[in-house]
Protein backbone atom coordinates (compact mmCIF):
# COMPACT_ATOMS: atom_id res chain seq x y z
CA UNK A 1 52.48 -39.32 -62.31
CA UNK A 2 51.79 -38.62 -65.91
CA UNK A 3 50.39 -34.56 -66.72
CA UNK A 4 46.93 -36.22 -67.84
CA UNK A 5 46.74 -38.17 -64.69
CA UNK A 6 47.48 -35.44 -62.67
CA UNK A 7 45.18 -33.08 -64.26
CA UNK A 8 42.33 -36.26 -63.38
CA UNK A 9 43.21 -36.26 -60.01
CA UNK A 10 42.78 -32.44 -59.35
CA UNK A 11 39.41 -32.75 -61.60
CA UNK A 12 38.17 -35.70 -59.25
CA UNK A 13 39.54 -33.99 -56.24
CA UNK A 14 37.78 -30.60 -56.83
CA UNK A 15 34.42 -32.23 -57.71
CA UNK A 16 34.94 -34.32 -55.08
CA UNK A 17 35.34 -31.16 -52.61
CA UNK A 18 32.63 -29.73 -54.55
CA UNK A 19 30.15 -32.59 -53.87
CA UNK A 20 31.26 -32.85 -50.27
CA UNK A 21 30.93 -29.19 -49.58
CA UNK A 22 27.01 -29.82 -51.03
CA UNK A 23 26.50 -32.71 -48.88
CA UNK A 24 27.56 -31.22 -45.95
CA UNK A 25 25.12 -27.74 -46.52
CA UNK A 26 22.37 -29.95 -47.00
CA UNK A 27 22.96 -31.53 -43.84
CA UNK A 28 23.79 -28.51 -42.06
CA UNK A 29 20.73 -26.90 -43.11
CA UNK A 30 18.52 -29.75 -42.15
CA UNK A 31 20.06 -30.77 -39.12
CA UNK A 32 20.95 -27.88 -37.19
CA UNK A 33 18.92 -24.95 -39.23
CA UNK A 34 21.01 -22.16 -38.54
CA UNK A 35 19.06 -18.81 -38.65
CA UNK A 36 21.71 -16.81 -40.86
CA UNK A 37 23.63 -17.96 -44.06
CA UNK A 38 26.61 -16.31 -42.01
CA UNK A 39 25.94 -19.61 -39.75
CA UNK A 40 26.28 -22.58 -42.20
CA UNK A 41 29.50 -20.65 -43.67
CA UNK A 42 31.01 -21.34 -40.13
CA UNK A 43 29.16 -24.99 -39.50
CA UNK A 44 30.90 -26.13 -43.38
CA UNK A 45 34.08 -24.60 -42.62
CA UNK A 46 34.18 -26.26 -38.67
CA UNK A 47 33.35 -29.11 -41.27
CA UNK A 48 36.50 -28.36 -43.63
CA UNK A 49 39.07 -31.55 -42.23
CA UNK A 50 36.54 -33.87 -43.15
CA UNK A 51 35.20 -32.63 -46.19
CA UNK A 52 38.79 -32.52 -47.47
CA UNK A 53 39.43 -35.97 -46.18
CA UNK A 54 35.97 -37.22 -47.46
CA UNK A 55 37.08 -35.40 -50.70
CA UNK A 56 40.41 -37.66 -50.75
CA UNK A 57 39.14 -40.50 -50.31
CA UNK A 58 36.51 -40.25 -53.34
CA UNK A 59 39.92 -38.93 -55.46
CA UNK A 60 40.98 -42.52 -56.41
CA UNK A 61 37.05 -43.55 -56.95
CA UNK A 62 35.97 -40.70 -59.49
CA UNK A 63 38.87 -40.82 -61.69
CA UNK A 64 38.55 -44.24 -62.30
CA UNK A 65 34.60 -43.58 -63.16
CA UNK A 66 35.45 -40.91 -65.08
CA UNK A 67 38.28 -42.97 -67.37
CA UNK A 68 35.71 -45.52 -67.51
CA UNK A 69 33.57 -43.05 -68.63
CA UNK A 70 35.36 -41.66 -71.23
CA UNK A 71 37.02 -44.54 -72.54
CA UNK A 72 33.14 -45.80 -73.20
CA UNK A 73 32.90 -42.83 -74.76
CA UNK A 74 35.66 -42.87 -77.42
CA UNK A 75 34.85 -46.65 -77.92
CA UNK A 76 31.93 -45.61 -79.14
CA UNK A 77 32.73 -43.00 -81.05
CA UNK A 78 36.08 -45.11 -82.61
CA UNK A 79 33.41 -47.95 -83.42
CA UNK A 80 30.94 -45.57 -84.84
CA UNK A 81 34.03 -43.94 -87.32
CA UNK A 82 34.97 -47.38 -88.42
CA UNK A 83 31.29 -48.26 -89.45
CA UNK A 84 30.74 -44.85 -91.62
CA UNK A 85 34.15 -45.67 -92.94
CA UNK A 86 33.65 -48.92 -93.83
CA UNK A 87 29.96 -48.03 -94.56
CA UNK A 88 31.69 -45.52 -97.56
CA UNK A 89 34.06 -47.63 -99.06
CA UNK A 90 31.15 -49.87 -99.79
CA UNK A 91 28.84 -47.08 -101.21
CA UNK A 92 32.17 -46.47 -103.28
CA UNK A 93 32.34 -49.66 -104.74
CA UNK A 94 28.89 -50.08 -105.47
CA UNK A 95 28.70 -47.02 -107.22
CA UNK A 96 31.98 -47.98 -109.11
CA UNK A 97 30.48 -51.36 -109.99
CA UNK A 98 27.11 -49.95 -111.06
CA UNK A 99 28.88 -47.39 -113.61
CA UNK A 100 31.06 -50.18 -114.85
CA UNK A 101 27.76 -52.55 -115.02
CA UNK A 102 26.16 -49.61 -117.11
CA UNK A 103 29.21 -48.94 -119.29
CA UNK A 104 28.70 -52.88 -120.41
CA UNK A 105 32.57 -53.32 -118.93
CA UNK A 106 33.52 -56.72 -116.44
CA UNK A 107 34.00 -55.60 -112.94
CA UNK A 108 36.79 -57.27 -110.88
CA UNK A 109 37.45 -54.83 -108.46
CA UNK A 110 37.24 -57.19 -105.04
CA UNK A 111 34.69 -56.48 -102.42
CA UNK A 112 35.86 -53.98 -99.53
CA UNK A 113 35.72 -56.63 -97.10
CA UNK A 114 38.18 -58.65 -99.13
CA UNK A 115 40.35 -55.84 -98.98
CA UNK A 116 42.91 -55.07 -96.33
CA UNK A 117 42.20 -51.72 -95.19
CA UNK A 118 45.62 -51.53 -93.05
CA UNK A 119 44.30 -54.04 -90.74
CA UNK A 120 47.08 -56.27 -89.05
């Protein structure tokens, strides 16, 4: 398993364990409403083999989310880069056009999208 993936895993595993832990006070507390916070410690950890196993099972599920997640993310932001950067090169050229339009000189400079920009 590749370092990134691995370091996924333990993130989805932890908030996993994190999530189940919560799940489990909040039906410990509403189900059996122990009388001391001493109590619920012991209920959750009686609980511990099957928040750990609940926990592995949502592993797999939450690091998928989360790549999906963040791969929406950096689409977004990769789009959002190309626009300003394409956005620029055609405030460039219109500014380079204008000053050649008010010198009186031809302009022949093609448009930026009839430019390859290191597109393949």
């Amino acid at each position: 398993m590749p370092p990134e993936r691995a370091a996924q895993a333990f993130t989805a595993f932890y908030l996993a364990i994190a999530a189940a832990i919560a799940i489990d006070l909040l039906l410990i507390t509403h189900n059996h409403r122990p009388e001391t916070w001493q109590l619920t410690a012991e209920m959750v950890f009686d609980d511990g083999g099957q928040i750990v196993a609940w926990a592995l099972a949502a592993t797999w599920p939450l690091m998928e989310v989360m790549r999906m997640v963040l791969a929406g993310i950096w689409q977004e932001r990769t789009r959002r880069q190309a626009r300003e950067e394409a956005n620029q090169r055609w405030r460039e050229w219109i500014q380079r056009r204008d000053q050649a339009e008010a010198r009186g000189e031809p302009f022949k400079e093609p448009a930026p999208d009839e430019v390859d920009h290191g597109k393949t």
